[in-house]
N, C-alpha and C. Protein backbone atom coordinates (compact mmCIF):
# COMPACT_ATOMS: atom_id res chain seq x y z
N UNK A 1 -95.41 -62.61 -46.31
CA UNK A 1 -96.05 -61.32 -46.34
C UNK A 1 -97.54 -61.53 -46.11
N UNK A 2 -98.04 -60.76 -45.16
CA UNK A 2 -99.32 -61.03 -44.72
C UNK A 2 -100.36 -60.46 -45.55
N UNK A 3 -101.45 -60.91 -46.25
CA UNK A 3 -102.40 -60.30 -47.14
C UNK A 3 -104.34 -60.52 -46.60
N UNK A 4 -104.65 -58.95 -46.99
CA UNK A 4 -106.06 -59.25 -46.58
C UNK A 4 -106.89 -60.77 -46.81
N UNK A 5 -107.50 -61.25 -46.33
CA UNK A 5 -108.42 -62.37 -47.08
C UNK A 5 -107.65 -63.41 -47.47
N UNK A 6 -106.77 -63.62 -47.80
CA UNK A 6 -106.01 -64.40 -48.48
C UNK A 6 -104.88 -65.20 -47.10
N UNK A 7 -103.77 -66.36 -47.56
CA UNK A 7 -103.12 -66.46 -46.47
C UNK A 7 -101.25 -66.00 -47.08
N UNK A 8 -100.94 -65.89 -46.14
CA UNK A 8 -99.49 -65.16 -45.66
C UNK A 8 -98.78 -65.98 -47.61
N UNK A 9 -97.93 -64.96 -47.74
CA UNK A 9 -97.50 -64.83 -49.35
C UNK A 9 -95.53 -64.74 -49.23
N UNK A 10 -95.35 -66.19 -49.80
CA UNK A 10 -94.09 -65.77 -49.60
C UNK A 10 -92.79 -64.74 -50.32
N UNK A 11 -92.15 -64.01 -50.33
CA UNK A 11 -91.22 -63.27 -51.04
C UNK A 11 -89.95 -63.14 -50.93
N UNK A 12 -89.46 -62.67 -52.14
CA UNK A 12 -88.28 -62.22 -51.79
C UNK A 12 -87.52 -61.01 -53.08
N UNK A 13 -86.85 -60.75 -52.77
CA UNK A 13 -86.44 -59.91 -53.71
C UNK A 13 -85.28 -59.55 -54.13
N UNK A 14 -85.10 -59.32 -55.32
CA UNK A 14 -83.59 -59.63 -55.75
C UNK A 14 -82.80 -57.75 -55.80
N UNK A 15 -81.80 -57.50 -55.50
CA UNK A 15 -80.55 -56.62 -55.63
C UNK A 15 -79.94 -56.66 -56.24
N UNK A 16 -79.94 -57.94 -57.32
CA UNK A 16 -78.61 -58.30 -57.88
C UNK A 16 -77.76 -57.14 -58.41
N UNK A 17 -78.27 -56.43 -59.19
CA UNK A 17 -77.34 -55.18 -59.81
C UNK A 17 -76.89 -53.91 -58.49
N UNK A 18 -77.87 -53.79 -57.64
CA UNK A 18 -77.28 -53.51 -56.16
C UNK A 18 -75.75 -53.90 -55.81
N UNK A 19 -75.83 -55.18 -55.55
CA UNK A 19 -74.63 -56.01 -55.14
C UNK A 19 -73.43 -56.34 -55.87
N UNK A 20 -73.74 -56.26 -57.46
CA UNK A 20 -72.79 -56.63 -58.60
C UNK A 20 -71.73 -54.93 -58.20
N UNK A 21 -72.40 -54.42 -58.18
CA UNK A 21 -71.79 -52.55 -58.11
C UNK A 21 -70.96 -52.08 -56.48
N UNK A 22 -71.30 -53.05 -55.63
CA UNK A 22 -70.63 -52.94 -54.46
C UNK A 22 -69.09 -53.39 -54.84
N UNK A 23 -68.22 -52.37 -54.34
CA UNK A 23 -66.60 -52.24 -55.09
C UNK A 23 -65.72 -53.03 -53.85
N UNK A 24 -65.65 -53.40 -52.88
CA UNK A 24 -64.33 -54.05 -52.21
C UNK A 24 -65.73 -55.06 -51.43
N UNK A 25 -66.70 -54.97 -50.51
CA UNK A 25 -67.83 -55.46 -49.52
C UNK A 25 -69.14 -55.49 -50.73
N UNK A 26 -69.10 -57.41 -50.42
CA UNK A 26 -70.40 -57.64 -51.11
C UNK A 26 -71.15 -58.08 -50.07
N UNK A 27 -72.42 -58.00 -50.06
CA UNK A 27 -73.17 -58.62 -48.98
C UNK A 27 -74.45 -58.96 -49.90
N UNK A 28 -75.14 -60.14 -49.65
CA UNK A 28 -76.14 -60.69 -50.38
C UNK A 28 -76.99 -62.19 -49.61
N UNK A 29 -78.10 -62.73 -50.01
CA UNK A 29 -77.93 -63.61 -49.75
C UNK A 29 -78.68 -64.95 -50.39
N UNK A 30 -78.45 -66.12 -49.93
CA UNK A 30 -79.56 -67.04 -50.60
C UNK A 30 -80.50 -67.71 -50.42
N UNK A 31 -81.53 -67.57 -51.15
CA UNK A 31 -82.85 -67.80 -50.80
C UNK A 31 -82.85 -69.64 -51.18
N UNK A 32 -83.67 -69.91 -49.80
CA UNK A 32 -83.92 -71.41 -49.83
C UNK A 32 -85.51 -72.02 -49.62
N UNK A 33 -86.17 -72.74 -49.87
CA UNK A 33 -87.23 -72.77 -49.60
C UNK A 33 -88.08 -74.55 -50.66
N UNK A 34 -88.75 -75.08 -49.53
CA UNK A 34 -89.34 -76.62 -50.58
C UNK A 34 -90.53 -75.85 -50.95
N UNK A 35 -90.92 -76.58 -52.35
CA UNK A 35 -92.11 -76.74 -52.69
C UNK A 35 -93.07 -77.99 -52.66
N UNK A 36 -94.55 -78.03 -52.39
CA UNK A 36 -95.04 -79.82 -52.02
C UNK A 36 -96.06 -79.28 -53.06
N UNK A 37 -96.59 -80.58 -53.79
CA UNK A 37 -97.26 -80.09 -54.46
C UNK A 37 -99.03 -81.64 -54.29
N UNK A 38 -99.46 -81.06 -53.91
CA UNK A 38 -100.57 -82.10 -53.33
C UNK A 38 -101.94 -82.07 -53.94
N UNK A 39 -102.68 -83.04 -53.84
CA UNK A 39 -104.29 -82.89 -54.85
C UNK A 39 -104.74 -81.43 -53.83
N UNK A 40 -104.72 -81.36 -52.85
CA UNK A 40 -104.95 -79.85 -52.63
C UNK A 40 -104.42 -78.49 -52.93
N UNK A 41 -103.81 -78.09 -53.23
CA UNK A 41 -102.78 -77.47 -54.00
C UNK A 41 -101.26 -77.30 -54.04
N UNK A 42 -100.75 -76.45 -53.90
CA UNK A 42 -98.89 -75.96 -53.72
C UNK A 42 -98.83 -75.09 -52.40
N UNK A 43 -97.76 -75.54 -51.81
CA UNK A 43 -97.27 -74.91 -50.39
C UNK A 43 -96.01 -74.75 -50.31
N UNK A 44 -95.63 -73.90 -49.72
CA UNK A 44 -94.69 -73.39 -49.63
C UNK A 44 -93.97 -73.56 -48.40
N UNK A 45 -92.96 -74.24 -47.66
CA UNK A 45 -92.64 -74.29 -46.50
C UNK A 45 -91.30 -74.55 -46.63
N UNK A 46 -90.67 -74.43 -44.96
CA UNK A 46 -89.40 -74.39 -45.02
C UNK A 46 -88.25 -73.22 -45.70
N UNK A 47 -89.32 -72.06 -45.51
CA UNK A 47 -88.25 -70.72 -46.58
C UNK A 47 -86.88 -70.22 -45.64
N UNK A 48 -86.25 -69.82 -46.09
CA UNK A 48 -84.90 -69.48 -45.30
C UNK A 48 -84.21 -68.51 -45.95
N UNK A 49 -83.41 -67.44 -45.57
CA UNK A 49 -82.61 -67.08 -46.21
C UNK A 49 -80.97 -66.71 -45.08
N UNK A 50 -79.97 -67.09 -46.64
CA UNK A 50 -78.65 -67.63 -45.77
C UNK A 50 -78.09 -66.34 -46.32
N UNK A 51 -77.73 -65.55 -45.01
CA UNK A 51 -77.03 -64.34 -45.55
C UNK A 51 -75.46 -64.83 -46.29
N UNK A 52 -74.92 -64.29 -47.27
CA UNK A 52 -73.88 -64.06 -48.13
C UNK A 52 -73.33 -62.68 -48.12
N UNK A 53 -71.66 -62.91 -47.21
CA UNK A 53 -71.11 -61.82 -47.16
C UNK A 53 -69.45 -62.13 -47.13
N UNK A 54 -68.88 -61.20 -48.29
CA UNK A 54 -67.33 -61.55 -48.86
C UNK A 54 -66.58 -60.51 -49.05
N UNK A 55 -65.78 -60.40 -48.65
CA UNK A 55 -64.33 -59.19 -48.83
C UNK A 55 -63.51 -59.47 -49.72
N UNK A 56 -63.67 -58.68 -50.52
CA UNK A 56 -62.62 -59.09 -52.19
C UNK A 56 -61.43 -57.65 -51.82
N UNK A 57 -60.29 -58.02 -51.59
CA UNK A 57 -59.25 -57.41 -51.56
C UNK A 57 -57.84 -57.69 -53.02
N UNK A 58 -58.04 -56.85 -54.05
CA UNK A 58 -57.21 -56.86 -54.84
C UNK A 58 -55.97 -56.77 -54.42
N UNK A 59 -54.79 -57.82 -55.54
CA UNK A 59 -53.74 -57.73 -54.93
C UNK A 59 -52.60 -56.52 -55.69
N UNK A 60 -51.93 -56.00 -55.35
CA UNK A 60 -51.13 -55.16 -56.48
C UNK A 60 -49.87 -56.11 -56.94
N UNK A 61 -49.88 -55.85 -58.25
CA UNK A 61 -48.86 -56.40 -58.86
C UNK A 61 -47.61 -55.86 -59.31
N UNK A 62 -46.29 -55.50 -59.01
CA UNK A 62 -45.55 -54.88 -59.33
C UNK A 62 -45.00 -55.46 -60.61
């Protein structure tokens, strides 16, 4: 995320209770990303996100 003055800010944001409430189609995903941590400070690189998507079909039981 790009910010005045400052440099680019990474994010992300969670749905979880969004997605917990989705009834047959979940769709979600997971966030990946290194941290380096150096006498100059912390960086952030390598962010990714891996979409997550699953069809839960109940079975009936007679």
């Amino acid at each position: 995320m790009p910010r005045d003055g400052a440099p680019p800010m990474l994010v992300y944001y969670s749905l979880g209770n969004f997605v917990a409430a989705q009834q047959d189609h979940r769709i979600g995903g997971l966030a990946e990303f290194t941290i380096k941590k150096s006498d100059k400070g912390v960086h952030v690189s390598c962010a990714a996100l891996e979409k997550i998507d699953s069809f839960m079909k109940c079975a009936q039981i007679n």
